[in-house]
N, C-alpha and C. Protein backbone atom coordinates (compact mmCIF):
# COMPACT_ATOMS: atom_id res chain seq x y z
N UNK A 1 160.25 54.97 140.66
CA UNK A 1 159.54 53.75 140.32
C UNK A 1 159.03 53.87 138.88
N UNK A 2 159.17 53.08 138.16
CA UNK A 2 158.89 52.90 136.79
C UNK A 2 157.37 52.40 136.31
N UNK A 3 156.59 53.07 135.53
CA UNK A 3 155.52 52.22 135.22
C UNK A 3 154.91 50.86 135.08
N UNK A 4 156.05 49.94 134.99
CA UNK A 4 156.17 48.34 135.04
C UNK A 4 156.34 47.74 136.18
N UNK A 5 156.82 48.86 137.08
CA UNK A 5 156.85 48.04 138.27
C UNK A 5 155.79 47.30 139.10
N UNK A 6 156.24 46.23 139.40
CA UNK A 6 155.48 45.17 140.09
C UNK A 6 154.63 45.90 141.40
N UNK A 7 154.90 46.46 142.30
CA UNK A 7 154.12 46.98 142.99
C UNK A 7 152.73 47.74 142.71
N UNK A 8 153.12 48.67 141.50
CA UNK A 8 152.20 48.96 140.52
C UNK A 8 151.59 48.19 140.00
N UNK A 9 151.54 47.23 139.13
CA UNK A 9 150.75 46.35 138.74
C UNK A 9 149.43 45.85 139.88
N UNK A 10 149.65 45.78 140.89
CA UNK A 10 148.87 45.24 142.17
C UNK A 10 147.53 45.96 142.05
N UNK A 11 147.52 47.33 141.92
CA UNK A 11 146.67 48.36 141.76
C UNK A 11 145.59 47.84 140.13
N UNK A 12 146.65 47.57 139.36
CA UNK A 12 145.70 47.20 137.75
C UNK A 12 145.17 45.71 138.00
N UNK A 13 145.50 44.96 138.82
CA UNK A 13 145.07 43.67 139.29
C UNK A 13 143.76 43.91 140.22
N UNK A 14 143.80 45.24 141.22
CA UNK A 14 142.19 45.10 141.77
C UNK A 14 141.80 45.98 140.54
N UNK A 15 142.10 45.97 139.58
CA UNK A 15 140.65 46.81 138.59
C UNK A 15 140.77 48.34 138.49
N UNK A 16 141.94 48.67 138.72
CA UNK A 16 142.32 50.29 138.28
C UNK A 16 142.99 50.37 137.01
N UNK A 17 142.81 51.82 136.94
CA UNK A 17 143.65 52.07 135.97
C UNK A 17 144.68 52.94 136.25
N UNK A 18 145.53 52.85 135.36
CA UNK A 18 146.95 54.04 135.68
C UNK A 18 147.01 54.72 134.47
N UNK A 19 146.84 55.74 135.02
CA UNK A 19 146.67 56.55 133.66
C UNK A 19 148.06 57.47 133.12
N UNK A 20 148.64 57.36 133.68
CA UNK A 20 150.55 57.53 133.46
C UNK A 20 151.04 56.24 132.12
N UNK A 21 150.51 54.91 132.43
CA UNK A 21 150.17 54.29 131.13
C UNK A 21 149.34 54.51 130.05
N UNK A 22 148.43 54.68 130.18
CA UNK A 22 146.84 54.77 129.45
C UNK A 22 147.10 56.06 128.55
N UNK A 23 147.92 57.22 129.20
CA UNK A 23 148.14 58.71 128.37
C UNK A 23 149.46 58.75 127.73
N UNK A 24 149.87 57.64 128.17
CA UNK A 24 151.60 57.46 127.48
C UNK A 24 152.77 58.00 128.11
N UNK A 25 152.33 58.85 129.62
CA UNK A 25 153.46 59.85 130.06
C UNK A 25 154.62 59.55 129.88
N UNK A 26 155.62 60.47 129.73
CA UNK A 26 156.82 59.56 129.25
C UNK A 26 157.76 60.27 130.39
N UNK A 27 157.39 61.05 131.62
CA UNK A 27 157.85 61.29 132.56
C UNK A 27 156.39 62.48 133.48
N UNK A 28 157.12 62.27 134.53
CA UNK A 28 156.46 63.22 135.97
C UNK A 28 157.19 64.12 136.54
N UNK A 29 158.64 63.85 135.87
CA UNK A 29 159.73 65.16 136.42
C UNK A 29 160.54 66.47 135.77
N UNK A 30 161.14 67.03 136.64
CA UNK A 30 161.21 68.22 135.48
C UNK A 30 162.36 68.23 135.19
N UNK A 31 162.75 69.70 134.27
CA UNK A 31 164.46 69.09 134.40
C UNK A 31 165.34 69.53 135.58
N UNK A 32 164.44 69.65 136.35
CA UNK A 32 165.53 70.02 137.96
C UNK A 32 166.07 68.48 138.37
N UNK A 33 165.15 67.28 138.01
CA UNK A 33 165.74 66.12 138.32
C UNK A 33 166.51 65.59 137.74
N UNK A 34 167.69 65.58 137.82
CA UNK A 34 168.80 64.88 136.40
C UNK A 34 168.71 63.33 137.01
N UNK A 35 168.22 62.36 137.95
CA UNK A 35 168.59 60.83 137.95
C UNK A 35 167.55 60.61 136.67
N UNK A 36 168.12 59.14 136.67
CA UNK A 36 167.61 58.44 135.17
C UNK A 36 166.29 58.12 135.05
N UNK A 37 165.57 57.81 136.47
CA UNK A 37 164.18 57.40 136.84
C UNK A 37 163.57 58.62 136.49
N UNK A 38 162.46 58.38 135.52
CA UNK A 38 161.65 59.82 135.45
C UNK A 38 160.36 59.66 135.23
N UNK A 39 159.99 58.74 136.26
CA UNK A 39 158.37 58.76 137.17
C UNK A 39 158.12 59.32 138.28
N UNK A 40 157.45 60.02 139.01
CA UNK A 40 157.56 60.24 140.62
C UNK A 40 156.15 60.15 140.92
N UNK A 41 155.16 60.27 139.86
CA UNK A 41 154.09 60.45 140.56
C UNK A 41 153.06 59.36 139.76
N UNK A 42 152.08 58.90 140.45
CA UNK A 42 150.92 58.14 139.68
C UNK A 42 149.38 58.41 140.07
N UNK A 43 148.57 58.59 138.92
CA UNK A 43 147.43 58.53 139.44
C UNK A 43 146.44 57.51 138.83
N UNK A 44 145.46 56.85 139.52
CA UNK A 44 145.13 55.35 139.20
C UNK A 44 143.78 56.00 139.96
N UNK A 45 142.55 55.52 138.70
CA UNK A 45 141.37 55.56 138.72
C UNK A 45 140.64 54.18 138.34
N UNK A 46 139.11 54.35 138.82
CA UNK A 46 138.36 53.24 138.97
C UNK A 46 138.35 53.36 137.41
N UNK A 47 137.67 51.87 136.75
CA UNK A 47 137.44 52.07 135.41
C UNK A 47 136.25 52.66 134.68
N UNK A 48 135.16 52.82 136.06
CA UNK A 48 134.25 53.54 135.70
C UNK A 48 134.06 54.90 135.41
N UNK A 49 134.92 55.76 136.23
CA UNK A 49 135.72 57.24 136.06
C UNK A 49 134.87 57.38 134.93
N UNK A 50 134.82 58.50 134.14
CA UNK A 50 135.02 59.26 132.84
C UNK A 50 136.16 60.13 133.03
N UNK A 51 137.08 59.67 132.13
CA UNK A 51 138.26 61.01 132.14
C UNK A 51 137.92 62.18 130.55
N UNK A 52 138.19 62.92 131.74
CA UNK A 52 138.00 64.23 130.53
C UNK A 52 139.64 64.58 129.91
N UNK A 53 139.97 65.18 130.75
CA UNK A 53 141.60 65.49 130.30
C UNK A 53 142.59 64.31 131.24
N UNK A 54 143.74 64.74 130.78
CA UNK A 54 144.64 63.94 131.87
C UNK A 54 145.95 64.23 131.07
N UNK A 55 147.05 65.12 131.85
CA UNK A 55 148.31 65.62 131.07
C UNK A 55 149.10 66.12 132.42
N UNK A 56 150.50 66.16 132.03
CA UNK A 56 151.17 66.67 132.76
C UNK A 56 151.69 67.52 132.68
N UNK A 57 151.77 69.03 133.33
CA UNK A 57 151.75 70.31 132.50
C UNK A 57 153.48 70.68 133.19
N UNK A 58 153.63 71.52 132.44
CA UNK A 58 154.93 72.15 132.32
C UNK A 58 155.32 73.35 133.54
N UNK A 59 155.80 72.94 134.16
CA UNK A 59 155.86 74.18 135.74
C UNK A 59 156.90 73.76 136.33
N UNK A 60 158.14 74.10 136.00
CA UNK A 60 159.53 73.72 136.67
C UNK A 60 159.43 73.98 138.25
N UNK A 61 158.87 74.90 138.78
CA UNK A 61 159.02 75.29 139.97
C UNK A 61 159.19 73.90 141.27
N UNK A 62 159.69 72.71 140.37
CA UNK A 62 159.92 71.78 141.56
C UNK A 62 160.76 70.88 140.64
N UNK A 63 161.06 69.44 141.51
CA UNK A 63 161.45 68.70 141.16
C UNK A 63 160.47 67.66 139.70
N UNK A 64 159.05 67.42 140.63
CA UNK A 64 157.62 66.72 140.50
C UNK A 64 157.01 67.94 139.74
N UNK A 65 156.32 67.56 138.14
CA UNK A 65 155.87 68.03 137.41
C UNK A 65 154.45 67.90 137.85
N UNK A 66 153.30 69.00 137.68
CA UNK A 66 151.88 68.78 138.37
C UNK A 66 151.18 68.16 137.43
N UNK A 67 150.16 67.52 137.96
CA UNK A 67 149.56 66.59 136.94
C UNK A 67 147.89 66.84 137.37
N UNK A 68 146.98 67.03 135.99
CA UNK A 68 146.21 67.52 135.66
C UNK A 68 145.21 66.36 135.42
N UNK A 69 143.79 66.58 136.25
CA UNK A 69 143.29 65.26 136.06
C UNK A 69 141.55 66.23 136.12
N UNK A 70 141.14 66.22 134.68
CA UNK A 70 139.56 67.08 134.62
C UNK A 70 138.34 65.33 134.67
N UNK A 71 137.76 65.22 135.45
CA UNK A 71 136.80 63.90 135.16
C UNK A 71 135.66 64.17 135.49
N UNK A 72 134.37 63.19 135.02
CA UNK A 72 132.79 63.91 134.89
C UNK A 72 132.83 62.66 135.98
């Protein structure tokens, strides 16, 4: 599923955020996944949150890259 997708949007319509947009991710997968789609994962916070960090770190050991979320 792609960041634009309409299902997604539903989530920024009650008042979240997606922060896979917001940080620019430009994928969630590693290179064990060769299809063309290279989102798998999302995480979507209230807008009140404070985000401290938010990155997706480098750990082949799967398909799904782990994603790093530090907030106060």
């Amino acid at each position: 599923m792609v960041p634009e997708n309409k299902s997604l949007k539903i989530f920024e319509e009650f008042g979240l955020t997606n922060l896979i947009s917001k940080f620019g991710i430009v994928s969630t997968r590693s290179k064990k996944y060769t299809k063309e789609v290279k989102f798998a994962d999302y995480v979507f916070t209230s807008n009140n949150l404070e985000i401290l960090k938010f990155k997706v770190l480098e750990n082949e050991s799967s398909d799904h890259l782990p994603l790093l979320l530090e907030f106060k």
